[in-house]
Protein backbone atom coordinates (compact mmCIF):
# COMPACT_ATOMS: atom_id res chain seq x y z
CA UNK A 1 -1.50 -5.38 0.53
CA UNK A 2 0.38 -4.26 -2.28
CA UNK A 3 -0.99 -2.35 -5.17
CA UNK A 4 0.65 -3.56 -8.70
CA UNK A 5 -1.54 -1.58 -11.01
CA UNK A 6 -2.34 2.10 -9.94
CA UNK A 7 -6.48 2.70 -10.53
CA UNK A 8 -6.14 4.80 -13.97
CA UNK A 9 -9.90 4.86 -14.14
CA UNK A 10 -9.91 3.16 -17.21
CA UNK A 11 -8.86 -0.35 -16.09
CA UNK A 12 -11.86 -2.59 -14.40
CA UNK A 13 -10.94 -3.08 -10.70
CA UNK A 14 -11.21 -6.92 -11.66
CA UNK A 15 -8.21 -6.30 -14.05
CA UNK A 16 -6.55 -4.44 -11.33
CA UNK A 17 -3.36 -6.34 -9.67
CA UNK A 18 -2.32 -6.54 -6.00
CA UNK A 19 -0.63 -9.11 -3.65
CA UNK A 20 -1.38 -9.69 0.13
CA UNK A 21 1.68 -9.61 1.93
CA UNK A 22 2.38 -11.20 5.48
CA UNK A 23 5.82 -9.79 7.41
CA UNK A 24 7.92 -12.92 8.16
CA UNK A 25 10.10 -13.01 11.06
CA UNK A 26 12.76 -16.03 10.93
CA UNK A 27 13.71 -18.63 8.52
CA UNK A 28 10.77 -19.02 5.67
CA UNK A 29 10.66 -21.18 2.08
CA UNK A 30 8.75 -20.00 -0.74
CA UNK A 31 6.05 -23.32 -1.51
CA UNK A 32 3.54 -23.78 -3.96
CA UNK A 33 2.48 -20.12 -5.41
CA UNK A 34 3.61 -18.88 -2.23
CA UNK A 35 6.03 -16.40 -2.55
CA UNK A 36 9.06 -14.87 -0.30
CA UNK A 37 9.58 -11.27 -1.19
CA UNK A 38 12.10 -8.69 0.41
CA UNK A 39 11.11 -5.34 0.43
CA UNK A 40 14.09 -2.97 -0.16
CA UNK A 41 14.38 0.37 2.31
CA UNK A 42 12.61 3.01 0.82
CA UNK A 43 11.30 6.55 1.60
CA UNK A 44 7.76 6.84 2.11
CA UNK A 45 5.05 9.30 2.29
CA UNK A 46 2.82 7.66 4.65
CA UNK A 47 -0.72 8.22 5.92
CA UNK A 48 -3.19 6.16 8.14
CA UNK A 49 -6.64 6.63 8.51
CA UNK A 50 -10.10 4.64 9.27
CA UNK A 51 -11.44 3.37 5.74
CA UNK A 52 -15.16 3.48 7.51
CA UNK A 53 -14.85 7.23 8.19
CA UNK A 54 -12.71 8.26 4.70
CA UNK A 55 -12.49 7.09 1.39
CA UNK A 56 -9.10 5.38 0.47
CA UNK A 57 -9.83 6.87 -2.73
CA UNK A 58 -9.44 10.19 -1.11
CA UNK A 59 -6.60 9.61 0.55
CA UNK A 60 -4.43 7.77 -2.39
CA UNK A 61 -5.56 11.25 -4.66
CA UNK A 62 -4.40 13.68 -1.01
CA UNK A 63 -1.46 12.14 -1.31
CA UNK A 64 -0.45 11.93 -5.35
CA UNK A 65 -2.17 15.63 -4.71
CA UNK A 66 0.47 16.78 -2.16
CA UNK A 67 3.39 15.27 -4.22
CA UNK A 68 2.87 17.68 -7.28
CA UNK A 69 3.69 20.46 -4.95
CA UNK A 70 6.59 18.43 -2.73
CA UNK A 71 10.30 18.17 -3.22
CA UNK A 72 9.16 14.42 -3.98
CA UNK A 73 7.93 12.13 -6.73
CA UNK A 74 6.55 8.78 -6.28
CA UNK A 75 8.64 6.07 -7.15
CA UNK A 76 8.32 3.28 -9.54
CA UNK A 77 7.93 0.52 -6.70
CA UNK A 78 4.12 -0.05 -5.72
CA UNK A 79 2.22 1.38 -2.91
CA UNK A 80 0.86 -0.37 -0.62
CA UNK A 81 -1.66 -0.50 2.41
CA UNK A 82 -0.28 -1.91 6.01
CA UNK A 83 -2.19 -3.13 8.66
CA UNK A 84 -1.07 -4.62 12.41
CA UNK A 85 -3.11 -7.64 11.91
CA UNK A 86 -6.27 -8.85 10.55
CA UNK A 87 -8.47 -5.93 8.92
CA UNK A 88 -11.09 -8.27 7.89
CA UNK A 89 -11.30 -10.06 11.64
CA UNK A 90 -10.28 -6.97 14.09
CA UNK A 91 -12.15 -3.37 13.55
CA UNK A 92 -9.42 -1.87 15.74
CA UNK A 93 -6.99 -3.01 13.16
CA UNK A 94 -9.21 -1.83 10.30
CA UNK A 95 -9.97 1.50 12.15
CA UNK A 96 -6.02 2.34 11.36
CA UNK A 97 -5.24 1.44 7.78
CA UNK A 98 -1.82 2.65 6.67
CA UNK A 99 -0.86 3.45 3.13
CA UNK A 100 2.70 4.60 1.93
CA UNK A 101 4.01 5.61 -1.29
CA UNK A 102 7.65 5.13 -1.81
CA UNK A 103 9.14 8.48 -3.40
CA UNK A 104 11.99 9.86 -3.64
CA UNK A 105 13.56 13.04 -3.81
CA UNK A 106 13.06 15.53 -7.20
């Protein structure tokens, strides 16, 4: 999942753009509003934790917290949340949500 819009508090979370993202291994065609997207190598601050046990909210302001005091800045590029499979189908997978921030050095 990739976050396009960054919550600003003012914007309505129905307003709010993301994109589900699948990883591709092999030859793939972009079909119907199906999309192929490369993402380029980037630096990332990245943290994983179990949504049922903390707030993502907490995390996402942890880590825009730690990078006022870091030799980093967040990037332009959007975050984004990884999981190794199916969150919504698999607890285990759900259990270890990943989100990274690209940054880069100030």
């Amino acid at each position: 999942m990739r976050f396009l819009d960054e919550p600003d508090g003012k914007t309505p979370p129905s307003k709010l753009r993301s994109e589900a993202c699948l990883e591709i291994r092999g030859t793939a065609r972009s079909e119907g509003k199906i999309r192929i997207k490369k993402f380029p190598k980037q630096t990332v601050v990245s943290v994983t934790f179990d949504p049922g046990k903390v707030s993502p909210r907490l995390v996402y302001s942890g880590i825009y917290g730690w990078l006022r005091y870091s030799d980093f800045k967040a990037t332009d590029s959007p975050s984004r949340e990884v999981y190794a499979g199916n969150p919504w189908a698999n607890a285990h997978v759900w259990a270890n949500a990943e989100v990274q921030v690209p940054v880069r050095r100030r």
